[in-house]
PDB file of N, CA and C in Angstrom:
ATOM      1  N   UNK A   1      13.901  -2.140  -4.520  1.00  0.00           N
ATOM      2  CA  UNK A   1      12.765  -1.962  -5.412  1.00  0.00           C
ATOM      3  C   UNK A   1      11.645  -1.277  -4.647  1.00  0.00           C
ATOM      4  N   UNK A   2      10.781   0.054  -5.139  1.00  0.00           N
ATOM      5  CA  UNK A   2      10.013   0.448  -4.288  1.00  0.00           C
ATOM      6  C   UNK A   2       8.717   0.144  -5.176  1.00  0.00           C
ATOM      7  N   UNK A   3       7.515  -0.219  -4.842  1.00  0.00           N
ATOM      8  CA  UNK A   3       6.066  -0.017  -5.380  1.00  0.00           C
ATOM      9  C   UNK A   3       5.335   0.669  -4.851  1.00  0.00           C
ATOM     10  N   UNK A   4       4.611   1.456  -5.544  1.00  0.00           N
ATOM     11  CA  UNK A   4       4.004   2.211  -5.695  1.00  0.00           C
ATOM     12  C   UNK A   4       2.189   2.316  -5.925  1.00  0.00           C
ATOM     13  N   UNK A   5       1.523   2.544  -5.070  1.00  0.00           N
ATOM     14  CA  UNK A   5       0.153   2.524  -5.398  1.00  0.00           C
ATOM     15  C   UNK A   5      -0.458   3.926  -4.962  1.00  0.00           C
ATOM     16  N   UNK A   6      -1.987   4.134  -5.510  1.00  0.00           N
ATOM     17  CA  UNK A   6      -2.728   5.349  -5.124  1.00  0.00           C
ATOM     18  C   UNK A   6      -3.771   4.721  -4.514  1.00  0.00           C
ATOM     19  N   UNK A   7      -4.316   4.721  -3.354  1.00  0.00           N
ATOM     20  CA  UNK A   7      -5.438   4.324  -2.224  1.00  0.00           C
ATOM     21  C   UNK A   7      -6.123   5.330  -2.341  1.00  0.00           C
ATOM     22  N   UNK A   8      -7.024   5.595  -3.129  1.00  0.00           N
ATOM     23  CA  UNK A   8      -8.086   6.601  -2.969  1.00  0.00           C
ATOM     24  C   UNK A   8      -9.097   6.984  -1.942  1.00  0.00           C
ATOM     25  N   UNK A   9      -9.475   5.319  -1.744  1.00  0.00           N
ATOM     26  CA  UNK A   9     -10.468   5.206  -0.512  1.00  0.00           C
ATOM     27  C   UNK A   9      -9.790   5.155   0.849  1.00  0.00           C
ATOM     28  N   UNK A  10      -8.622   5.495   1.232  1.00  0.00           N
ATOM     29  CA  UNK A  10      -7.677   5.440   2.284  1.00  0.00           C
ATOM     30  C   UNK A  10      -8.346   6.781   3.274  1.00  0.00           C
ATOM     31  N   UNK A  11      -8.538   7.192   4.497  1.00  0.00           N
ATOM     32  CA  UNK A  11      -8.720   8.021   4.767  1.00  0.00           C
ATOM     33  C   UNK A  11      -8.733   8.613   6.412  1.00  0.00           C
ATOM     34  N   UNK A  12      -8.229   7.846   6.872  1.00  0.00           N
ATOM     35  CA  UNK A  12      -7.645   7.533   8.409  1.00  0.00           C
ATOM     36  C   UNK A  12      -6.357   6.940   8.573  1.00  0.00           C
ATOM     37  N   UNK A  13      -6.190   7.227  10.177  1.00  0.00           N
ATOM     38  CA  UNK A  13      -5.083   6.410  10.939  1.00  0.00           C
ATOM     39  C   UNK A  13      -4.996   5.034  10.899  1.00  0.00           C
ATOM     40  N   UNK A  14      -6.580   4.536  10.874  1.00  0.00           N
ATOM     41  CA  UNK A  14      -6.942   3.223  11.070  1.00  0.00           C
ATOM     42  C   UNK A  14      -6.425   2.365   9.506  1.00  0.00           C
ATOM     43  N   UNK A  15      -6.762   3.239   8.412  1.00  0.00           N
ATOM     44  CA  UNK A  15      -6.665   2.966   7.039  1.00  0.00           C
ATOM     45  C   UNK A  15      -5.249   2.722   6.821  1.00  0.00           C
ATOM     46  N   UNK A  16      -4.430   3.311   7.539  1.00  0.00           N
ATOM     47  CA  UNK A  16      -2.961   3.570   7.446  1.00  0.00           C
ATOM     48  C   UNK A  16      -2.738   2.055   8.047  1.00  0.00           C
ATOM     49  N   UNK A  17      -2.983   1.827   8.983  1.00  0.00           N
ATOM     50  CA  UNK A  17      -2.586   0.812   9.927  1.00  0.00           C
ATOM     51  C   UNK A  17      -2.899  -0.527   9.082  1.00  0.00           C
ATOM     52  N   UNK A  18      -4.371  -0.458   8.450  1.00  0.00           N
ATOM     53  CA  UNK A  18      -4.650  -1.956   7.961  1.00  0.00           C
ATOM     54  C   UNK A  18      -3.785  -2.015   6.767  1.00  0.00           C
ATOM     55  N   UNK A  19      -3.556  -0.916   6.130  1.00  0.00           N
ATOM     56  CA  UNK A  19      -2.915  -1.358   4.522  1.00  0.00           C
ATOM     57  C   UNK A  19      -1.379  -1.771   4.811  1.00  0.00           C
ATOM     58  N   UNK A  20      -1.054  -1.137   5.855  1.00  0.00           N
ATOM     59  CA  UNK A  20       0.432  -1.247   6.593  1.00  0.00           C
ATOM     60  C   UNK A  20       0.600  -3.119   6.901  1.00  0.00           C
ATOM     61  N   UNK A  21      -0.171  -3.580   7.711  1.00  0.00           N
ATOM     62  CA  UNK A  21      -0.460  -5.097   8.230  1.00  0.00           C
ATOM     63  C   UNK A  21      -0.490  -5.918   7.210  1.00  0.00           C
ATOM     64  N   UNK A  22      -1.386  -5.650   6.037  1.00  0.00           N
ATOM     65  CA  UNK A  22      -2.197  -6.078   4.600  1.00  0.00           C
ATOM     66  C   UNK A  22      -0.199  -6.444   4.204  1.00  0.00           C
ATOM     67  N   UNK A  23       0.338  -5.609   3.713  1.00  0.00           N
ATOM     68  CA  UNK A  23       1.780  -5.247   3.245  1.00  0.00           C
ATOM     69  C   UNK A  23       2.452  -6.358   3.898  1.00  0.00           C
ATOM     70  N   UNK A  24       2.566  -6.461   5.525  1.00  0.00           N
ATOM     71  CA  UNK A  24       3.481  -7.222   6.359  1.00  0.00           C
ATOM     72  C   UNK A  24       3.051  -8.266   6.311  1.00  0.00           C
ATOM     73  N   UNK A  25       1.840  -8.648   5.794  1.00  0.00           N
ATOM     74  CA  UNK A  25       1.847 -10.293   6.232  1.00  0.00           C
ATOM     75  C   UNK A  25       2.058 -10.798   4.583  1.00  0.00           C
ATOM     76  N   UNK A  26       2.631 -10.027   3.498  1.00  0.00           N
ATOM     77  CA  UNK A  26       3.221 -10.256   2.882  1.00  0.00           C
ATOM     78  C   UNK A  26       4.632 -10.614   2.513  1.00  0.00           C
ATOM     79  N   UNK A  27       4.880  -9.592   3.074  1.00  0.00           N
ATOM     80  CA  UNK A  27       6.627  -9.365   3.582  1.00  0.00           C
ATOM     81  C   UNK A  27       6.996  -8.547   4.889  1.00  0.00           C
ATOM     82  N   UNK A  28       6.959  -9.030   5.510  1.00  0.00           N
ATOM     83  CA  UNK A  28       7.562  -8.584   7.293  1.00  0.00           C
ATOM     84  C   UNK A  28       8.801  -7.393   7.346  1.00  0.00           C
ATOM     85  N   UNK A  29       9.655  -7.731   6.281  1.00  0.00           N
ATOM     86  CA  UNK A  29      11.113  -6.965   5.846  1.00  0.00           C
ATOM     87  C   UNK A  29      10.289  -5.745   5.296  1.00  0.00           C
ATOM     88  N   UNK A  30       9.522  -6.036   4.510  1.00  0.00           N
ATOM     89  CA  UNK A  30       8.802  -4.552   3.619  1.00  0.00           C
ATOM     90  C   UNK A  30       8.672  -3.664   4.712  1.00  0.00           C
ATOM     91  N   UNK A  31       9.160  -2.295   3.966  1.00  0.00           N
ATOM     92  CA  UNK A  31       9.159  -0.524   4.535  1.00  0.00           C
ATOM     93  C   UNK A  31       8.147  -0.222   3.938  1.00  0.00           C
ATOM     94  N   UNK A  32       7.295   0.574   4.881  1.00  0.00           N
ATOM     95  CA  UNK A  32       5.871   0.470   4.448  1.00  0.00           C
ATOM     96  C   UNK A  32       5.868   2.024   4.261  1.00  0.00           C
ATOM     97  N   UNK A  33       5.284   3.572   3.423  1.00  0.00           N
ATOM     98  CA  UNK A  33       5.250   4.459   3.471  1.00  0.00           C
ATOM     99  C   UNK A  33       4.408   5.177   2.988  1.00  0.00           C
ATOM    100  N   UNK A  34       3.414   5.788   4.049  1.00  0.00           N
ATOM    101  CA  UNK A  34       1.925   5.882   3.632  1.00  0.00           C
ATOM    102  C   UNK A  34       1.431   7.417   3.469  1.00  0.00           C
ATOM    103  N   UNK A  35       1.618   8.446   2.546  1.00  0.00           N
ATOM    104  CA  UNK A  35       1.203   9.729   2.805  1.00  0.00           C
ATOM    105  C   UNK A  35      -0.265   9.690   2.856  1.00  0.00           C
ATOM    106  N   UNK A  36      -1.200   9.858   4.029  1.00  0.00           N
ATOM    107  CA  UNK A  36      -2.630   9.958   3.855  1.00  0.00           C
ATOM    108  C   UNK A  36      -3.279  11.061   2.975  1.00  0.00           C
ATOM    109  N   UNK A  37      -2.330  12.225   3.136  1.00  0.00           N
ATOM    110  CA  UNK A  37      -2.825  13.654   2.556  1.00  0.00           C
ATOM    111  C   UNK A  37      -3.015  13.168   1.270  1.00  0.00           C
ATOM    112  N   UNK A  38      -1.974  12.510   0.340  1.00  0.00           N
ATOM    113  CA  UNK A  38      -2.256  12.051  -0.888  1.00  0.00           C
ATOM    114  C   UNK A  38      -2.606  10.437  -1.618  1.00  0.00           C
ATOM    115  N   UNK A  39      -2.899   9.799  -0.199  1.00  0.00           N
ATOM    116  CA  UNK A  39      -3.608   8.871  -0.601  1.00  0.00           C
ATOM    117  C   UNK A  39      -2.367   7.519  -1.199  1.00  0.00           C
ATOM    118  N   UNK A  40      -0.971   8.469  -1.222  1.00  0.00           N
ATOM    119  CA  UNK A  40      -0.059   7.386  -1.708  1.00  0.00           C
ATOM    120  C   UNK A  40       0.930   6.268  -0.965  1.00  0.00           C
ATOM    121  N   UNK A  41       0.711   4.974  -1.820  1.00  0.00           N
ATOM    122  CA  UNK A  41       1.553   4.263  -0.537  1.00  0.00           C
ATOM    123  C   UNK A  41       2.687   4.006  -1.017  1.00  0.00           C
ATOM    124  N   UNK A  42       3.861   3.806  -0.436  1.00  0.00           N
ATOM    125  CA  UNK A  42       5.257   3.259  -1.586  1.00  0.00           C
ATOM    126  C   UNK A  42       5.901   2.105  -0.342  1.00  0.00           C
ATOM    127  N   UNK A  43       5.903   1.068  -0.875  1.00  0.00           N
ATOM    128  CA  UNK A  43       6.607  -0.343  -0.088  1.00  0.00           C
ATOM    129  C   UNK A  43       7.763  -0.470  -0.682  1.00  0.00           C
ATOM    130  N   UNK A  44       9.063  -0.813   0.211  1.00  0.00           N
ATOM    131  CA  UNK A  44      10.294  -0.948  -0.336  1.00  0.00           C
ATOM    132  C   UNK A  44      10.775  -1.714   0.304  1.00  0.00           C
ATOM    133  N   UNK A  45      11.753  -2.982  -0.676  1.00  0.00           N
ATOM    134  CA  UNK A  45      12.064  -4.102   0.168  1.00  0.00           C
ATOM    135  C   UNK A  45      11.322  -4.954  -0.331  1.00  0.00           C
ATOM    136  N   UNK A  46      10.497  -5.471  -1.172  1.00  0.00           N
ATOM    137  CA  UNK A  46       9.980  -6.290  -2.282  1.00  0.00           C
ATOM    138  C   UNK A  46       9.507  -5.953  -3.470  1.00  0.00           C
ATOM    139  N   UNK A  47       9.365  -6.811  -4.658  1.00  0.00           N
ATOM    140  CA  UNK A  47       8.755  -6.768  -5.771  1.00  0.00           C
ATOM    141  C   UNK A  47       7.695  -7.300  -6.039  1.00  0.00           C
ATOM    142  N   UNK A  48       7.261  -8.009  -5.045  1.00  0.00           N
ATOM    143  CA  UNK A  48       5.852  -8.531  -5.036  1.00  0.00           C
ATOM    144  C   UNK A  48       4.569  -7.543  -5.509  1.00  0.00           C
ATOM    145  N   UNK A  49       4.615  -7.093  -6.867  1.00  0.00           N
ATOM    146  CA  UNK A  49       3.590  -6.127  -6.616  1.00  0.00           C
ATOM    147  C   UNK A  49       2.275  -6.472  -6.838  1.00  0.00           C
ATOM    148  N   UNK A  50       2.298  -7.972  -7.125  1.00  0.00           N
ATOM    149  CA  UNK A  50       0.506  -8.250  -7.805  1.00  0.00           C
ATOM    150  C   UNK A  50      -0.046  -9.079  -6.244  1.00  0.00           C
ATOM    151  N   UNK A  51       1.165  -9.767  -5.406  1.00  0.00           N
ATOM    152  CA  UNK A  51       0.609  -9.698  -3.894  1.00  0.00           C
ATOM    153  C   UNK A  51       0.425  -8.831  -3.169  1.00  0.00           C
ATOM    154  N   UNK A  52       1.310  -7.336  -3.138  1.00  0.00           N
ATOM    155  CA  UNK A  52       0.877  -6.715  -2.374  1.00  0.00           C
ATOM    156  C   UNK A  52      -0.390  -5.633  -3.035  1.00  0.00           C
ATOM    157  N   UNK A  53      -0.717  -5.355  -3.773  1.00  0.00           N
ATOM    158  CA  UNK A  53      -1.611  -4.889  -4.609  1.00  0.00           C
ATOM    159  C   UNK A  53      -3.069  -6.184  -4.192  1.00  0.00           C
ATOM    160  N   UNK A  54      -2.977  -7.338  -3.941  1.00  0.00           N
ATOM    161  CA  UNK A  54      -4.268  -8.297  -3.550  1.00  0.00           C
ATOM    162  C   UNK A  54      -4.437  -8.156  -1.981  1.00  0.00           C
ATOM    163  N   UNK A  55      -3.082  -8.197  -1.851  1.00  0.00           N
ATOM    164  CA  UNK A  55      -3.409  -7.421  -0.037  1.00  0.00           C
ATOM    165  C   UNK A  55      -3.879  -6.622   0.352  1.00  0.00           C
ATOM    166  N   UNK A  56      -3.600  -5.812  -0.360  1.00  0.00           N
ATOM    167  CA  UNK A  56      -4.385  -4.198  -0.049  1.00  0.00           C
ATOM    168  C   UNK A  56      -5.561  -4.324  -0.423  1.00  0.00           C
ATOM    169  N   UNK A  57      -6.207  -5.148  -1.559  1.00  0.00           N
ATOM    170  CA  UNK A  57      -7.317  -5.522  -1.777  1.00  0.00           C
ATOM    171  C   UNK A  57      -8.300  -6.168  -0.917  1.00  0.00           C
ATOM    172  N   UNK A  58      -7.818  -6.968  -0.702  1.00  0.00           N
ATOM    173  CA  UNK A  58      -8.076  -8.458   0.629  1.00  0.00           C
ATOM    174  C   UNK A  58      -8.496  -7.537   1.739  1.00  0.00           C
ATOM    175  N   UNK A  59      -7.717  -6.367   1.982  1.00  0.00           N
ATOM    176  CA  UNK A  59      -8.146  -5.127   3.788  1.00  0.00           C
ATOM    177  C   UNK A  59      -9.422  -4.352   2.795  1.00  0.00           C
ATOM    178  N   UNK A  60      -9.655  -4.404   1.917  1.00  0.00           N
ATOM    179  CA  UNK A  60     -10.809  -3.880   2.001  1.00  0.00           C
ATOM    180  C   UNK A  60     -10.680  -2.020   0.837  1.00  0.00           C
ATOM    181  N   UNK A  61      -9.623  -2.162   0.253  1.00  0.00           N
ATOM    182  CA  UNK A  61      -9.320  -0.786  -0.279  1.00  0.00           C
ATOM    183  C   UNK A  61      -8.833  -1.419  -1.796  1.00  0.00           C
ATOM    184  N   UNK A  62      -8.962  -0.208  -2.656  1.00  0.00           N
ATOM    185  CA  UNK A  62      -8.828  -0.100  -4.024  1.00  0.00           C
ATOM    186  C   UNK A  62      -7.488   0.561  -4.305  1.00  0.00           C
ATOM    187  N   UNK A  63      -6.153  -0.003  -5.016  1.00  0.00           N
ATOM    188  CA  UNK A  63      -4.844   0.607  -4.992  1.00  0.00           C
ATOM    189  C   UNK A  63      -5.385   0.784  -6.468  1.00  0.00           C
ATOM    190  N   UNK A  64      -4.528   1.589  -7.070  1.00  0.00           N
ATOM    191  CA  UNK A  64      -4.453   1.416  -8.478  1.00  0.00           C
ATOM    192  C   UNK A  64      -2.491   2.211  -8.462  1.00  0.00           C
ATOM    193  N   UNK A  65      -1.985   2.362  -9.903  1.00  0.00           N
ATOM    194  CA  UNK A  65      -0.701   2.669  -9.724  1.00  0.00           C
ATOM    195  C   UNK A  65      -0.853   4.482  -9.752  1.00  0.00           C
ATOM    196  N   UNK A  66       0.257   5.214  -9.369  1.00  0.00           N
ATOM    197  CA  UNK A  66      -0.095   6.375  -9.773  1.00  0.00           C
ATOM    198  C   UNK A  66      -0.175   6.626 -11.072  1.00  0.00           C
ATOM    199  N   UNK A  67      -0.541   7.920 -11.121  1.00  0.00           N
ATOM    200  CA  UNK A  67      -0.567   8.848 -12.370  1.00  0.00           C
ATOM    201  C   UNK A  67       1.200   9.325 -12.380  1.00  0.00           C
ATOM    202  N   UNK A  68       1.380   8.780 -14.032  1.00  0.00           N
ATOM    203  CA  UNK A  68       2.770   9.676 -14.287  1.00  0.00           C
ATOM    204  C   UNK A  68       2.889  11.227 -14.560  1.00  0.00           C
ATOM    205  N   UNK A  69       3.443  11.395 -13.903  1.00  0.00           N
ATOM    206  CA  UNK A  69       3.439  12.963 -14.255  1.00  0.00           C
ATOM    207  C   UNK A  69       4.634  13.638 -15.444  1.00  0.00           C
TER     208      UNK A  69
END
């Protein structure tokens, strides 16, 4: 199962790193995959999406889901 969020306010290495941690101390197993250029993150390896969506919250950043195209 992969989830999917858009981090708008994401905008560093550092940003990468906390939302990455935020993710693992959710699920340790979770594949974490962070394009900064577009702000998108995709976790695979759980369905937890309303914990990891409060995690990412909890570090300090705003996920929302993407836009369907």
């Amino acid at each position: 199962m992969a989830l999917s969020f858009v981090v708008p306010d994401m905008s560093c290495g550092h940003c990468v790193a906390a939302i990455t941690k935020a993710v693992k101390t959710i699920d340790p197993e979770a594949s974490v995959d962070i394009d900064l250029a577009t702000h998108h993150v995709t976790v695979n390896g759980t369905d937890e999406h309303a914990k990891i969506d409060a995690a990412i919250r909890d570090a300090g950043y705003t996920p929302s889901a993407p836009a369907l195209k």
